[in-house]
C-alpha atoms as a PDB file:
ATOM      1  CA  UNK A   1    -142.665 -27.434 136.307  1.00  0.00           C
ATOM      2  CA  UNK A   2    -145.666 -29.829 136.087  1.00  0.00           C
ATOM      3  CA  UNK A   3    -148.556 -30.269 139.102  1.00  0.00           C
ATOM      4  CA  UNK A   4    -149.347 -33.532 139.679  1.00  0.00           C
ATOM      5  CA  UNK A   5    -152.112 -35.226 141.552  1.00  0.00           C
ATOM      6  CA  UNK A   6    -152.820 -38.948 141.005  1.00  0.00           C
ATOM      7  CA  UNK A   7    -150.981 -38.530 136.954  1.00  0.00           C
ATOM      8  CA  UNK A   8    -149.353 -42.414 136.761  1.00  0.00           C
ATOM      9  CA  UNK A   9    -150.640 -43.083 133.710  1.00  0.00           C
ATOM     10  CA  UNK A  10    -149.729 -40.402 131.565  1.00  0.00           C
ATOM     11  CA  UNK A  11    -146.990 -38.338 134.126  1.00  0.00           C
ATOM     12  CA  UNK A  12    -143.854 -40.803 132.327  1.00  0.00           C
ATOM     13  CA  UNK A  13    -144.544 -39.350 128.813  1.00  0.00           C
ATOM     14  CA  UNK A  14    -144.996 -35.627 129.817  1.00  0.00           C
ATOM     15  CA  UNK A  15    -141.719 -35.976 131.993  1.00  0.00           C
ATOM     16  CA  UNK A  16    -139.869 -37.565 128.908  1.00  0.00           C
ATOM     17  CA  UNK A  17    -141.199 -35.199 126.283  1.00  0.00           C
ATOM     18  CA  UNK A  18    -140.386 -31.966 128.398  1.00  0.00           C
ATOM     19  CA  UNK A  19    -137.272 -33.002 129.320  1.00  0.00           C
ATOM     20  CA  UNK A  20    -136.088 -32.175 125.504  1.00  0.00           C
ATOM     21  CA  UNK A  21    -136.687 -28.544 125.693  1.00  0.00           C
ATOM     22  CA  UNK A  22    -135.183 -27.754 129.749  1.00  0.00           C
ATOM     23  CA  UNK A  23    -132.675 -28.086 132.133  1.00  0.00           C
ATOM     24  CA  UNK A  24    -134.899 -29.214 135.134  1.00  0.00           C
ATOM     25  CA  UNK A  25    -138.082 -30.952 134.912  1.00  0.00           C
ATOM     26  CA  UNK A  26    -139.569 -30.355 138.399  1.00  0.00           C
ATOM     27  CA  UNK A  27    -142.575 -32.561 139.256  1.00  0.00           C
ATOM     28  CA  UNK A  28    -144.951 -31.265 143.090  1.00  0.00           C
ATOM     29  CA  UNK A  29    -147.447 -34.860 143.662  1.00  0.00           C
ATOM     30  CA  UNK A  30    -149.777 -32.679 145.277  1.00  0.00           C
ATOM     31  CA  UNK A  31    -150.731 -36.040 147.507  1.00  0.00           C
ATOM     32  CA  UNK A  32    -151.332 -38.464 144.848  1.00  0.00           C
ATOM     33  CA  UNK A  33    -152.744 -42.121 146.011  1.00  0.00           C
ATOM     34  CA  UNK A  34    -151.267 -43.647 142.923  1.00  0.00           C
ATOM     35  CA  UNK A  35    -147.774 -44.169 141.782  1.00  0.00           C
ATOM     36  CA  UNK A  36    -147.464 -40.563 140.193  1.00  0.00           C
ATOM     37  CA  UNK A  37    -144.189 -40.203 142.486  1.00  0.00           C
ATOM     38  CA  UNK A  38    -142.475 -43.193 141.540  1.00  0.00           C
ATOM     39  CA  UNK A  39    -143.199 -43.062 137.787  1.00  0.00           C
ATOM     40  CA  UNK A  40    -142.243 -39.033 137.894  1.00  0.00           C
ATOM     41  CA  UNK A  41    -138.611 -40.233 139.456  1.00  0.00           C
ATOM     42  CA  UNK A  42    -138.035 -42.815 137.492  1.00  0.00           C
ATOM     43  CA  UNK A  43    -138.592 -40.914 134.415  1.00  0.00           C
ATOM     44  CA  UNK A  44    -136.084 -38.227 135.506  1.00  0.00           C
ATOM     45  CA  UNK A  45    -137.752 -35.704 137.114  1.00  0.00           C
ATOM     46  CA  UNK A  46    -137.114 -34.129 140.643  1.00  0.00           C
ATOM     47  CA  UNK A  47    -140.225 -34.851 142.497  1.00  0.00           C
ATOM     48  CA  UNK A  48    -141.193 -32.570 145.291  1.00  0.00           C
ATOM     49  CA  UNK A  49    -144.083 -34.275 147.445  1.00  0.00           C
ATOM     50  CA  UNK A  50    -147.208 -32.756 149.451  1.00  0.00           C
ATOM     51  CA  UNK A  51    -147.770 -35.175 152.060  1.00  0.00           C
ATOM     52  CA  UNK A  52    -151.509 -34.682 151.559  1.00  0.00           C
ATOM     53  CA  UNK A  53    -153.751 -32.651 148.278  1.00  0.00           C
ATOM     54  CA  UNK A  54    -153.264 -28.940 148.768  1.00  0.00           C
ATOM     55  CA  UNK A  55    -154.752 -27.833 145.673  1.00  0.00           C
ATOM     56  CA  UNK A  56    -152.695 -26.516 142.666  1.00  0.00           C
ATOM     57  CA  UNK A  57    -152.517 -23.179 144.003  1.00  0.00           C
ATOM     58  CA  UNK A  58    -150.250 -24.602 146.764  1.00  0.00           C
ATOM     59  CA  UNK A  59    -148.099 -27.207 144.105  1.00  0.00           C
ATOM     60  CA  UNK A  60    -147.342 -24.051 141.767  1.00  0.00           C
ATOM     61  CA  UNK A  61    -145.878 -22.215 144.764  1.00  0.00           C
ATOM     62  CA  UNK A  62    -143.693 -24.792 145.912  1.00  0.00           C
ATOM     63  CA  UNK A  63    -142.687 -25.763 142.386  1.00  0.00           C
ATOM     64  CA  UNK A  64    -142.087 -22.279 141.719  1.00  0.00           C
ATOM     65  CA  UNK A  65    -139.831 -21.882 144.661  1.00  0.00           C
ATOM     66  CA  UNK A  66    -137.562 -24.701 144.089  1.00  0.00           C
ATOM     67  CA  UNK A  67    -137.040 -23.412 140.090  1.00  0.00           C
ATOM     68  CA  UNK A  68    -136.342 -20.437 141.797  1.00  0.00           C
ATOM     69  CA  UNK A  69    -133.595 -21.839 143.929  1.00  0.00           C
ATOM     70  CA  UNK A  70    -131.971 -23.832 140.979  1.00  0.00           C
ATOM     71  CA  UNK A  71    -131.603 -20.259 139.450  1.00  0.00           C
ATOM     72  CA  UNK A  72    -133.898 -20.567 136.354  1.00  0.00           C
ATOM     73  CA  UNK A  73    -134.362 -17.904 134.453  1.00  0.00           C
ATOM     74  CA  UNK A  74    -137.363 -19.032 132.898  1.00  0.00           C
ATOM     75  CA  UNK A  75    -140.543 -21.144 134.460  1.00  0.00           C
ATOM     76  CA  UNK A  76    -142.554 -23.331 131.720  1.00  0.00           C
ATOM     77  CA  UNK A  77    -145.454 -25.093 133.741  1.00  0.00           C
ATOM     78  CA  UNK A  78    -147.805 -27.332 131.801  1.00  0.00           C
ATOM     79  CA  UNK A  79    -150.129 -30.318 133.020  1.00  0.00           C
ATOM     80  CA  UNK A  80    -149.458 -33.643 134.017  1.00  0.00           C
ATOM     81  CA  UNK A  81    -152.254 -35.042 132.657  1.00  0.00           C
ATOM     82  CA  UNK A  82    -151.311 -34.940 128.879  1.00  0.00           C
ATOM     83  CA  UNK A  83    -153.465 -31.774 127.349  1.00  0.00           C
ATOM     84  CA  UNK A  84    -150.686 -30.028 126.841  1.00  0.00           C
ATOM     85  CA  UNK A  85    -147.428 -31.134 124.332  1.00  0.00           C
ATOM     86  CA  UNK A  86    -144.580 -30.111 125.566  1.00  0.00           C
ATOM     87  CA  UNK A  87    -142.857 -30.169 121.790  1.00  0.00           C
ATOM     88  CA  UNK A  88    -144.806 -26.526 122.173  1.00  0.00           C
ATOM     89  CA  UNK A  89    -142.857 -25.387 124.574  1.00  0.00           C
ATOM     90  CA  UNK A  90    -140.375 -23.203 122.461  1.00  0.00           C
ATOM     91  CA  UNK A  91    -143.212 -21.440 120.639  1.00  0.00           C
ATOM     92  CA  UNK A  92    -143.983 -20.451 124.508  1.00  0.00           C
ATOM     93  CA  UNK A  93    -140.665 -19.677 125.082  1.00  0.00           C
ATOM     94  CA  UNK A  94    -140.208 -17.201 122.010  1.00  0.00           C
ATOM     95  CA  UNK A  95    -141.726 -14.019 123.146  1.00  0.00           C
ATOM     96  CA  UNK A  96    -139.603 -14.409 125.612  1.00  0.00           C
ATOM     97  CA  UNK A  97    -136.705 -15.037 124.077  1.00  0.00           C
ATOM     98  CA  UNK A  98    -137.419 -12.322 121.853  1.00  0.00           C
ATOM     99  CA  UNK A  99    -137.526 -10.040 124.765  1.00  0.00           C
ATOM    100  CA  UNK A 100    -141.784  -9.609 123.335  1.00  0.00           C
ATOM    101  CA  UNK A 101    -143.056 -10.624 127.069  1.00  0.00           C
ATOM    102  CA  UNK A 102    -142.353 -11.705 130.683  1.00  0.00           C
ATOM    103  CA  UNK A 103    -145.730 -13.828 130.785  1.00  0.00           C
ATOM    104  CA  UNK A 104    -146.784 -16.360 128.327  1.00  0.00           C
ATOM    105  CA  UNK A 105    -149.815 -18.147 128.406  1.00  0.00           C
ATOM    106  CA  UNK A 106    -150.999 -20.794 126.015  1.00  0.00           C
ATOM    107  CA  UNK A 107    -154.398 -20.115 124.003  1.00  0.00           C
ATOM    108  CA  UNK A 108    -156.480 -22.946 123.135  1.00  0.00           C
ATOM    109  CA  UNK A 109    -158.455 -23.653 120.217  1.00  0.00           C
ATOM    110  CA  UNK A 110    -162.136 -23.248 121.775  1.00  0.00           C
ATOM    111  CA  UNK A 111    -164.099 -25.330 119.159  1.00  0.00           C
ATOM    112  CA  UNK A 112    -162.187 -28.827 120.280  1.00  0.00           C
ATOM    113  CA  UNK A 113    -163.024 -28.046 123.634  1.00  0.00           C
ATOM    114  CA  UNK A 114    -166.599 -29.630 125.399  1.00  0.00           C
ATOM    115  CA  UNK A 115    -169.643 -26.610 125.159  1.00  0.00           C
ATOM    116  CA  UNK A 116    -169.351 -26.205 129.231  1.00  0.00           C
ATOM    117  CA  UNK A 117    -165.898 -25.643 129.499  1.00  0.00           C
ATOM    118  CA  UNK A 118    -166.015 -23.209 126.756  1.00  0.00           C
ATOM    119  CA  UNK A 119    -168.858 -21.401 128.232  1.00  0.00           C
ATOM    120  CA  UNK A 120    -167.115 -21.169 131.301  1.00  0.00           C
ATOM    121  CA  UNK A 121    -163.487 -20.426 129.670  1.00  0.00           C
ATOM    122  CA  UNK A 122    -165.191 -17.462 128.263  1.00  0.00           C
ATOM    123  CA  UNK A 123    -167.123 -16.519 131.322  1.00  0.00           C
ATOM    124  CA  UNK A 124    -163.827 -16.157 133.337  1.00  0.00           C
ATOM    125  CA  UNK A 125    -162.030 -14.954 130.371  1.00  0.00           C
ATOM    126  CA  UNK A 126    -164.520 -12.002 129.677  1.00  0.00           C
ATOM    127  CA  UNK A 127    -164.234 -11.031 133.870  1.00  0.00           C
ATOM    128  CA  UNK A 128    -160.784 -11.134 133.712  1.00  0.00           C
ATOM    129  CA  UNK A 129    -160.829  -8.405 130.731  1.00  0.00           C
ATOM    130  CA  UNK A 130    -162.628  -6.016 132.987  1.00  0.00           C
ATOM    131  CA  UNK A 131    -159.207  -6.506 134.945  1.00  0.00           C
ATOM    132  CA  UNK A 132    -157.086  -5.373 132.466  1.00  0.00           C
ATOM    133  CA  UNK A 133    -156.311  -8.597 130.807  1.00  0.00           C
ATOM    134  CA  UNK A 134    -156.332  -8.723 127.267  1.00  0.00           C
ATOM    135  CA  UNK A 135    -156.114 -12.478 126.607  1.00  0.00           C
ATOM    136  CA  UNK A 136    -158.078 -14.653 124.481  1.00  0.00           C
ATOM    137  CA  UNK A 137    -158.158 -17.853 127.172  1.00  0.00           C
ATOM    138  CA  UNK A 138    -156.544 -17.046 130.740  1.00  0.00           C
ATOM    139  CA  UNK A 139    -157.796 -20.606 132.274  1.00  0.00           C
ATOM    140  CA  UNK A 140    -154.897 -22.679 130.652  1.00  0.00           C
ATOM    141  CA  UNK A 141    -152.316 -23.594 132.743  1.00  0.00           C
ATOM    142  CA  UNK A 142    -149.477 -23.882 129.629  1.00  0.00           C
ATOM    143  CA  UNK A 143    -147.555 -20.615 130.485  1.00  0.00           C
ATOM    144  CA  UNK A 144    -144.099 -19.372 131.044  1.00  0.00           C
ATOM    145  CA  UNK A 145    -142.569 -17.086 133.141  1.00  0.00           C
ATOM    146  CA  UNK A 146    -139.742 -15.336 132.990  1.00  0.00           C
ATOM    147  CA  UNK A 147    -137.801 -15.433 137.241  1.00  0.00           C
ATOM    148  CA  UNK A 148    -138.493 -11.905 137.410  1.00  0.00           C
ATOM    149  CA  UNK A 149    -141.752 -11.745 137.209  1.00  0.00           C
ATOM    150  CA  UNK A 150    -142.192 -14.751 139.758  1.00  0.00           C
ATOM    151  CA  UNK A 151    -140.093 -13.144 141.973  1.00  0.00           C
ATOM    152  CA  UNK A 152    -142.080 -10.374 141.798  1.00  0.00           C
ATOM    153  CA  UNK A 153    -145.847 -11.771 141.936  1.00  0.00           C
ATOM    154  CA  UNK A 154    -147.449 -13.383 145.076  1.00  0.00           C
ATOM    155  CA  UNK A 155    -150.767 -14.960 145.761  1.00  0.00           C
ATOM    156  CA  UNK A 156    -151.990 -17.152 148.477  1.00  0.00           C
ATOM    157  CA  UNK A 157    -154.763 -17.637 146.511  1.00  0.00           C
ATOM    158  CA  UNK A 158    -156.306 -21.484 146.665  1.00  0.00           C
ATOM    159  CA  UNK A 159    -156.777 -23.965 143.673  1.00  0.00           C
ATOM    160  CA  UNK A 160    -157.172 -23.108 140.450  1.00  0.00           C
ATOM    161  CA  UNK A 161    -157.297 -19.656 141.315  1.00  0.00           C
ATOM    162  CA  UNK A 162    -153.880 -18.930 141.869  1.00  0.00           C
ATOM    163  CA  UNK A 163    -153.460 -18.898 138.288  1.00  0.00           C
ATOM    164  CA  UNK A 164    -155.975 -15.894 137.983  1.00  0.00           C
ATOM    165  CA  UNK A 165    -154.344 -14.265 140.657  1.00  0.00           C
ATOM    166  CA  UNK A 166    -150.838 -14.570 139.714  1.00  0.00           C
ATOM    167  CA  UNK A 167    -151.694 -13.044 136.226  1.00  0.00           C
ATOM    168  CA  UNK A 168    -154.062 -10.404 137.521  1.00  0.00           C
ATOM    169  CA  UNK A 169    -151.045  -9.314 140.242  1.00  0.00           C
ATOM    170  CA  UNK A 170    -148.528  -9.786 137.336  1.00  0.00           C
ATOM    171  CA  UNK A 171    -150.690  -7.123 135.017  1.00  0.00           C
ATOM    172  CA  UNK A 172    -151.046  -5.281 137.658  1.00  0.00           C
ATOM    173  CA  UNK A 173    -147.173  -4.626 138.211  1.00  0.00           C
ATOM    174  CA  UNK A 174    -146.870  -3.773 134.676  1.00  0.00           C
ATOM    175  CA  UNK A 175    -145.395  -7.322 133.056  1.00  0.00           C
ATOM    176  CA  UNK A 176    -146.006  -8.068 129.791  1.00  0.00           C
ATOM    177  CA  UNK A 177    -148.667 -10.950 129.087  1.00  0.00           C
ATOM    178  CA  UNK A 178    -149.527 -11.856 125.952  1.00  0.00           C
ATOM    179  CA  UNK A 179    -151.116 -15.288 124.149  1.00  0.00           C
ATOM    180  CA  UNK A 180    -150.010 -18.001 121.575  1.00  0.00           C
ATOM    181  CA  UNK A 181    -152.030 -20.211 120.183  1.00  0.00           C
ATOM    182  CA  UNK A 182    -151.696 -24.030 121.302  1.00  0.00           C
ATOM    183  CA  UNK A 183    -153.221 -27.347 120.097  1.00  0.00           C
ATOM    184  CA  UNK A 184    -155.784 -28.379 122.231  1.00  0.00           C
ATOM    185  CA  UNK A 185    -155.711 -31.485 123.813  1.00  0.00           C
ATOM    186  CA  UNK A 186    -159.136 -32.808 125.954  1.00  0.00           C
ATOM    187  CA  UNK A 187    -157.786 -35.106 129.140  1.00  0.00           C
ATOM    188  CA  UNK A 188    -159.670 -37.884 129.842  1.00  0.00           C
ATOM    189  CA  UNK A 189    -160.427 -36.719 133.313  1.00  0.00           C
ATOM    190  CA  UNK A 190    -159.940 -33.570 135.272  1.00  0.00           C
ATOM    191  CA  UNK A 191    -159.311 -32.872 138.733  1.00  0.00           C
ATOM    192  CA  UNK A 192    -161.206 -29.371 138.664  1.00  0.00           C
ATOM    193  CA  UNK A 193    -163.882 -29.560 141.029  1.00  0.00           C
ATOM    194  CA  UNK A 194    -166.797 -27.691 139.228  1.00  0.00           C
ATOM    195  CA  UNK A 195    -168.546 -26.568 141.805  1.00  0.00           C
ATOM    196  CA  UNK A 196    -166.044 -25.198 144.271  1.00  0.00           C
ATOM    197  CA  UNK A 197    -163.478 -24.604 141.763  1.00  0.00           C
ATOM    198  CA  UNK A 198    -166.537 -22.172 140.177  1.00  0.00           C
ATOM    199  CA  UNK A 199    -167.596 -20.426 143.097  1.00  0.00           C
ATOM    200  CA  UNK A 200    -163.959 -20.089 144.147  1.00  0.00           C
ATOM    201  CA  UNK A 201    -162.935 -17.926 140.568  1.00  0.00           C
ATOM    202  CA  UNK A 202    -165.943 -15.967 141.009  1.00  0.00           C
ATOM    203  CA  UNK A 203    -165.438 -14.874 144.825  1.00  0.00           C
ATOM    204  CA  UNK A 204    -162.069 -13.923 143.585  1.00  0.00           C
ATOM    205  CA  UNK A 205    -162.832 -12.116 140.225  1.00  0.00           C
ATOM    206  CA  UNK A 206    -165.667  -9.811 141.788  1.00  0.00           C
ATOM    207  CA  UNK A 207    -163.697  -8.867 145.079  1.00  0.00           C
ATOM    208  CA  UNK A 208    -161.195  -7.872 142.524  1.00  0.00           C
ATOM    209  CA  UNK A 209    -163.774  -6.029 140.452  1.00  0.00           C
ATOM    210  CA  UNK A 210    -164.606  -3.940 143.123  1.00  0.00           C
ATOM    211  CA  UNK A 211    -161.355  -3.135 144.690  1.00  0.00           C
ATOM    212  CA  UNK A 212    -160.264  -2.031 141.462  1.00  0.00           C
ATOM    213  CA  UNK A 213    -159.045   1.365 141.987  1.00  0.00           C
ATOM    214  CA  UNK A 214    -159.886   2.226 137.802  1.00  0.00           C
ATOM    215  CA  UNK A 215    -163.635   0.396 138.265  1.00  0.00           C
ATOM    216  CA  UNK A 216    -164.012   2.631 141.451  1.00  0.00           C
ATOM    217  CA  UNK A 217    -163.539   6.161 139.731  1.00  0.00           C
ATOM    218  CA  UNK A 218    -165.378   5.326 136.720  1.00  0.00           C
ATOM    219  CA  UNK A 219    -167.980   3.197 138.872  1.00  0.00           C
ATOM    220  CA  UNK A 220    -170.691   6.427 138.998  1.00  0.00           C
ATOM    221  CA  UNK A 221    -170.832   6.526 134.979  1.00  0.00           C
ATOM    222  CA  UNK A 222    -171.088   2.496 135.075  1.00  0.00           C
ATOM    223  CA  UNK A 223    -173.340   2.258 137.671  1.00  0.00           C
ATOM    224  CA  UNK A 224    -176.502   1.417 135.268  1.00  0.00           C
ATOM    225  CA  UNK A 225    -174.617  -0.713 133.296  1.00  0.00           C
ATOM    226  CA  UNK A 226    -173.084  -2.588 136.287  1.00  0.00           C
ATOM    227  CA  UNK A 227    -175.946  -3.245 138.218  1.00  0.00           C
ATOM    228  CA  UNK A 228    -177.949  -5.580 135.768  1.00  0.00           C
ATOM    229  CA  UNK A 229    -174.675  -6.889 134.487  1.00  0.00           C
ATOM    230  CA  UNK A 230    -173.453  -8.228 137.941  1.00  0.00           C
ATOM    231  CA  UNK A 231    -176.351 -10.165 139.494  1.00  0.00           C
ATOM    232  CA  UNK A 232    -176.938 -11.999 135.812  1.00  0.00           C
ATOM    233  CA  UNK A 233    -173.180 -12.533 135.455  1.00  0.00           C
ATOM    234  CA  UNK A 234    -173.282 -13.763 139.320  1.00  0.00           C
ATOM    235  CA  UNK A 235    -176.421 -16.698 138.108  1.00  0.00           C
ATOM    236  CA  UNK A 236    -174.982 -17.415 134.781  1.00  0.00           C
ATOM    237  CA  UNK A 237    -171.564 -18.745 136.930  1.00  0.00           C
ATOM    238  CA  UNK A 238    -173.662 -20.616 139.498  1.00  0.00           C
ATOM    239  CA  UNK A 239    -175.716 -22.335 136.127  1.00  0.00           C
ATOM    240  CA  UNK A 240    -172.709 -22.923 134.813  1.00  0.00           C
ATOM    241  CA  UNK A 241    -170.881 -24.713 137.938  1.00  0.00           C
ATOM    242  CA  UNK A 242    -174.037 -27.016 138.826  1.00  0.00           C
ATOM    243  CA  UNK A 243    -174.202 -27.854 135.506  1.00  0.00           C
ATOM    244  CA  UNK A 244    -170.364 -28.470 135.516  1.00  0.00           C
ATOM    245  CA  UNK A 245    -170.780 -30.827 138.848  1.00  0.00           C
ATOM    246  CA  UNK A 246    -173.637 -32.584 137.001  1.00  0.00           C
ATOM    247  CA  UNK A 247    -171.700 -33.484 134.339  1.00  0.00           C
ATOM    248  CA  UNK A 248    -168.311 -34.564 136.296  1.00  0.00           C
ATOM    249  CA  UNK A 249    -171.458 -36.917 138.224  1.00  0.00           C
ATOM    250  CA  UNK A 250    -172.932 -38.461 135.105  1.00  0.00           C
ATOM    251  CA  UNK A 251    -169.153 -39.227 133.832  1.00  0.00           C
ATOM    252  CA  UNK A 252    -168.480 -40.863 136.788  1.00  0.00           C
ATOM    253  CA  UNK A 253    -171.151 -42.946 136.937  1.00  0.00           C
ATOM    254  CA  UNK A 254    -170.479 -43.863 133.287  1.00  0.00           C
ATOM    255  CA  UNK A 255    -167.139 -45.470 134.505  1.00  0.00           C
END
């Protein structure tokens, strides 16, 4: 299942390339202005539309409910923008298959990635561990999932988020989750937007944080160690999405 918003140039090859390894290549245009539709259907796929951009949170659901309704057993949902190769997808699919996991999620290699999205990778990574989640990247959007556990996880959560949430609610219901490493691939362009996008994960990771039933009880003991922890952690993110949104200005005004 591939999220697509305004993908014509590179949304042929993904389609072609991951139609090797499934039954069903399902392509959402979260409200593309370019031909990401037409290219996506003419390349095989079956192209669910959003009149208008709704954010990824909003393509995964409806992506995952159609999958759902085709009976799949298992979900593989990568990027239409190219930085992920789909000839990966069955070293995603083996814990899985080997009855290891219910959750996969691909694990980048952090060195090819730029400095800011590797400082912020690890920011959200190293929140997400006070979670519960043990994983080495949880911001890449490579994963699979076996029907179970979608049936079983919901978030309303917006944007990018949703993928937090959906493996934060999955951990939380006791699936297994666990990491393989992938090639990393840097798109050209990104349709993150680093200042909302930031601000968003954050709002989400300490309400989380705090309603955290384990966090609660052992909050008394933490309390020193929380207190300076939280307002630095709570700049560092805001440092880290202006100077995200001043770099996504620059690189537009380079083109």
């Amino acid at each position: 299942m591939i999220p697509a918003f305004n993908e014509e140039e590179t949304i042929v090859r993904v389609v072609c390339e991951t139609k090797r390894y499934v039954d069903h290549v399902i392509v959402v245009d979260d409200g593309s202005a370019d031909e990401t539709f037409v290219e996506a259907q003419e390349a095989g796929a079956l192209v669910l539309a959003h009149r208008k951009n709704r954010g990824k949170g909003e393509a995964l659901r409806t992506g995952f409910k159609r999958a759902l309704e085709l009976g799949a057993d298992v979900i593989v949902t990568l990027d239409a923008d190219a930085q992920h190769d789909p000839n990966e997808i069955p070293k995603l699919l083996l814990p899985i298959t080997e009855a290891r996991a219910d959750v996969v999620v691909g694990s980048r290699v952090k060195q090819s990635m730029p400095w800011i999205r590797r400082l912020s990778n690890a920011l959200a990574t190293m929140c997400l561990r006070f979670l519960g989640l043990k994983l080495l990247d949880t911001q890449c959007g490579f994963r699979a999932w076996t029907s179970k556990a979608l049936e079983t996880v919901q978030t309303q959560a917006p944007r990018y988020v949703a993928e937090s949430a959906m493996l934060v609610q999955a951990h939380k219901k006791g699936f297994r989750i666990v990491g393989v490493p992938i090639t990393t691939i840097n798109a050209a362009k990104s349709s993150i937007n680093p200042l909302r996008d930031t601000v968003q994960f954050l709002d989400f990771t300490l309400k989380e944080l705090f309603a955290s039933l384990r966090i609660s009880k052992a909050f008394g003991k933490l309390s020193p160690l929380l207190h300076p922890i939280i307002p630095n952690a709570v700049s560092l993110y805001y440092a880290i999405a202006f100077m995200n949104a001043k770099q996504g200005r620059e690189l537009q005004h380079e083109d």
